[in-house]
C-alpha atoms as a PDB file:
ATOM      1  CA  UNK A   1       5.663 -10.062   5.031  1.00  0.00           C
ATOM      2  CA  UNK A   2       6.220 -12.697   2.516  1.00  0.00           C
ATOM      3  CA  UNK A   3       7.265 -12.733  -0.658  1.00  0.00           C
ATOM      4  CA  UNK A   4       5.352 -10.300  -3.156  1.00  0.00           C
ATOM      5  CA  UNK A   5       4.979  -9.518  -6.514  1.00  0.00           C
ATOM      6  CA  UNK A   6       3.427  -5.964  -8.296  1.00  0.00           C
ATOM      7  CA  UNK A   7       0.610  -6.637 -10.648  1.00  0.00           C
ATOM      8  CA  UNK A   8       0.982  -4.470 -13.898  1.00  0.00           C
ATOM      9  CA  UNK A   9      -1.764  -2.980 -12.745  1.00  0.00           C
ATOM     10  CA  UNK A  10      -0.309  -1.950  -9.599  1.00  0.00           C
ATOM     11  CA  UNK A  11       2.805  -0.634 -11.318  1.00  0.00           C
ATOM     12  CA  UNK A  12       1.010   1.591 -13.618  1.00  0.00           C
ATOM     13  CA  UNK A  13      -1.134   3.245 -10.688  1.00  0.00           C
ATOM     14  CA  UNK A  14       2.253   3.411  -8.515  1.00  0.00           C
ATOM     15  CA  UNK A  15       3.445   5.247 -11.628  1.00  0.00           C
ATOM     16  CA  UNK A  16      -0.001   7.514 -12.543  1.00  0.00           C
ATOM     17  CA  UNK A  17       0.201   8.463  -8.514  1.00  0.00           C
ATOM     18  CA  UNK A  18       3.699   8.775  -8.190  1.00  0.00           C
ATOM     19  CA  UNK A  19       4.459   6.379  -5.671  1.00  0.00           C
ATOM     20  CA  UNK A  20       8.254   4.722  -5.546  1.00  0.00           C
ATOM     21  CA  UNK A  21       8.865   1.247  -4.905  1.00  0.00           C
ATOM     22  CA  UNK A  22      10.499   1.822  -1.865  1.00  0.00           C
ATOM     23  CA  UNK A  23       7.216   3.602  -0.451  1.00  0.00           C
ATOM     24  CA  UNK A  24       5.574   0.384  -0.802  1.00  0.00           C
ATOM     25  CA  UNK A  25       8.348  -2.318   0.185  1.00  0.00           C
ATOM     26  CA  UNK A  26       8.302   0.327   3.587  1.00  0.00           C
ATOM     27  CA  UNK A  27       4.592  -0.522   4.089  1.00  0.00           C
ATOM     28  CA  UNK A  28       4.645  -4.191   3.078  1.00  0.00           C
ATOM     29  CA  UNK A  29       7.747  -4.941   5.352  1.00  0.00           C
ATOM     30  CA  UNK A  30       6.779  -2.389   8.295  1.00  0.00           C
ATOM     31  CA  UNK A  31       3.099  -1.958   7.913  1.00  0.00           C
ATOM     32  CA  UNK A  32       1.248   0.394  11.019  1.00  0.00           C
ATOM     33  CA  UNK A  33      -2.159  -1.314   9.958  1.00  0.00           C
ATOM     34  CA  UNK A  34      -3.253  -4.700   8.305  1.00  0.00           C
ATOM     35  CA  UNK A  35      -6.863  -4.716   7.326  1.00  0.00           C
ATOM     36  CA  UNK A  36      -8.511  -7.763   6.202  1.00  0.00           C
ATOM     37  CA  UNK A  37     -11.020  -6.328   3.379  1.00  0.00           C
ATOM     38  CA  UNK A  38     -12.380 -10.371   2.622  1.00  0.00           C
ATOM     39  CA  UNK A  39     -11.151 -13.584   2.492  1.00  0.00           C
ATOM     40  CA  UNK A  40      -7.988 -13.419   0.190  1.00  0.00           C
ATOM     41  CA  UNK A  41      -6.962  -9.978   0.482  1.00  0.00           C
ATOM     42  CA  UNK A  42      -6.049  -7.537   3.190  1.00  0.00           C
ATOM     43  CA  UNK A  43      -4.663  -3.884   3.347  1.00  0.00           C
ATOM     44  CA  UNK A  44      -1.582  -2.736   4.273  1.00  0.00           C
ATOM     45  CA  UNK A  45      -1.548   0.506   5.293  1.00  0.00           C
ATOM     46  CA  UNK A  46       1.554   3.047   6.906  1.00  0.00           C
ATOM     47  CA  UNK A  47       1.602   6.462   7.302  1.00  0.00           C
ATOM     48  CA  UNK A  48       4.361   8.486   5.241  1.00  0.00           C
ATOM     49  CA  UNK A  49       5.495  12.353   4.417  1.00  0.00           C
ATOM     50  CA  UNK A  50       5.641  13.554   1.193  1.00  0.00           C
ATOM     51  CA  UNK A  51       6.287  16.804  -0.651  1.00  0.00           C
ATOM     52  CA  UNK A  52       8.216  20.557  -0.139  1.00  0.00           C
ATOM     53  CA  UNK A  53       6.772  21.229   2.740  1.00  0.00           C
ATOM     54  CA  UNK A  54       6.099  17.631   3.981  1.00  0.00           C
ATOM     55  CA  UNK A  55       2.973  16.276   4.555  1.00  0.00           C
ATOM     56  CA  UNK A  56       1.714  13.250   5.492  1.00  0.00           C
ATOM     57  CA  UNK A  57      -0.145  11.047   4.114  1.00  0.00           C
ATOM     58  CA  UNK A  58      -1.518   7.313   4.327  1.00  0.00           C
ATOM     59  CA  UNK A  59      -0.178   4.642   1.821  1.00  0.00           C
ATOM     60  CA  UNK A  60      -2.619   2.022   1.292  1.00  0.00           C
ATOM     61  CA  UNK A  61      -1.371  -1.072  -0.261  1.00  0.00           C
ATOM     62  CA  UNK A  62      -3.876  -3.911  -1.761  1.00  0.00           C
ATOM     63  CA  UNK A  63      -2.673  -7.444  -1.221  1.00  0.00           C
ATOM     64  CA  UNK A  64      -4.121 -10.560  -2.272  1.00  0.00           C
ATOM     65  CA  UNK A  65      -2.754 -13.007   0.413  1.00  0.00           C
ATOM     66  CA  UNK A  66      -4.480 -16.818  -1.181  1.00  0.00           C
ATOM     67  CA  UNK A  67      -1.705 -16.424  -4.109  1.00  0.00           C
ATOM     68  CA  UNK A  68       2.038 -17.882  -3.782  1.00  0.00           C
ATOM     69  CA  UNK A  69       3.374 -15.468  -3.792  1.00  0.00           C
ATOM     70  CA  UNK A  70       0.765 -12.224  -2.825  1.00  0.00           C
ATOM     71  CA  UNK A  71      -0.214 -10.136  -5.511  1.00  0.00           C
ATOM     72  CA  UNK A  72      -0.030  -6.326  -4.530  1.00  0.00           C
ATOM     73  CA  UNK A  73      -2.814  -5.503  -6.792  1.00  0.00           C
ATOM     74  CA  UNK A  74      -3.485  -2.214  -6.102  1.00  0.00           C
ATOM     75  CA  UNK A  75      -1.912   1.215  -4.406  1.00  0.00           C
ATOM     76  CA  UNK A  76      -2.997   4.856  -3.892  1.00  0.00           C
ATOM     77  CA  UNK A  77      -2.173   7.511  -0.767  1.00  0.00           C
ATOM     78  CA  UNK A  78      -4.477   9.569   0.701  1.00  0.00           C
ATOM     79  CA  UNK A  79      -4.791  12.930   2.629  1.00  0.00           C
ATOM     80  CA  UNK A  80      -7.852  11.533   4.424  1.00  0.00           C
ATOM     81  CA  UNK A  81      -6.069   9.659   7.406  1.00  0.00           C
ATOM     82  CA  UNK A  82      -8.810   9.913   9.617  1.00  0.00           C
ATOM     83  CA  UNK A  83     -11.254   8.116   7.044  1.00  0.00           C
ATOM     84  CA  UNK A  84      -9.119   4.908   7.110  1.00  0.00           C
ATOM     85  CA  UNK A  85      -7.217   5.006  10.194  1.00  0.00           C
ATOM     86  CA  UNK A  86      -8.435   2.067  12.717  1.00  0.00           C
END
């Protein structure tokens, strides 16, 4: 993956959802699934454990690839693996 950058909005939902840094630099390097959602922008997406007991859950991670460098605009996880899984 090239270069990236977190928008502010992208911080603040990795904050609001609790999602590191690390979480994401593991999808955006490594990614299981890219997704191209339109021209421009694409999802990465990786599945990871969290919590006491683990469970595991699907990162998705919101890139805008026409911008030098991409623009991670947006993050969230989700239970629903099945749902997004391709």
């Amino acid at each position: 993956m090239d270069p990236y950058v977190l928008t502010d909005h992208a911080q603040m939902e990795m904050r609001r959802r609790e999602i590191t840094k690390d979480d994401v630099k593991k999808v955006m390097t490594s990614p299981e699934q890219r997704i191209d959602v339109r021209k421009g922008r694409c999802v990465y997406q990786s599945k990871l454990a969290y919590g006491e007991p683990t469970r595991e859950y699907l990162v998705r991670v919101f890139v805008d690839i026409d911008r030098e460098p991409n623009e991670v605009v947006t993050v969230y996880r989700t239970s629903r693996i099945d749902k997004y899984w391709r």
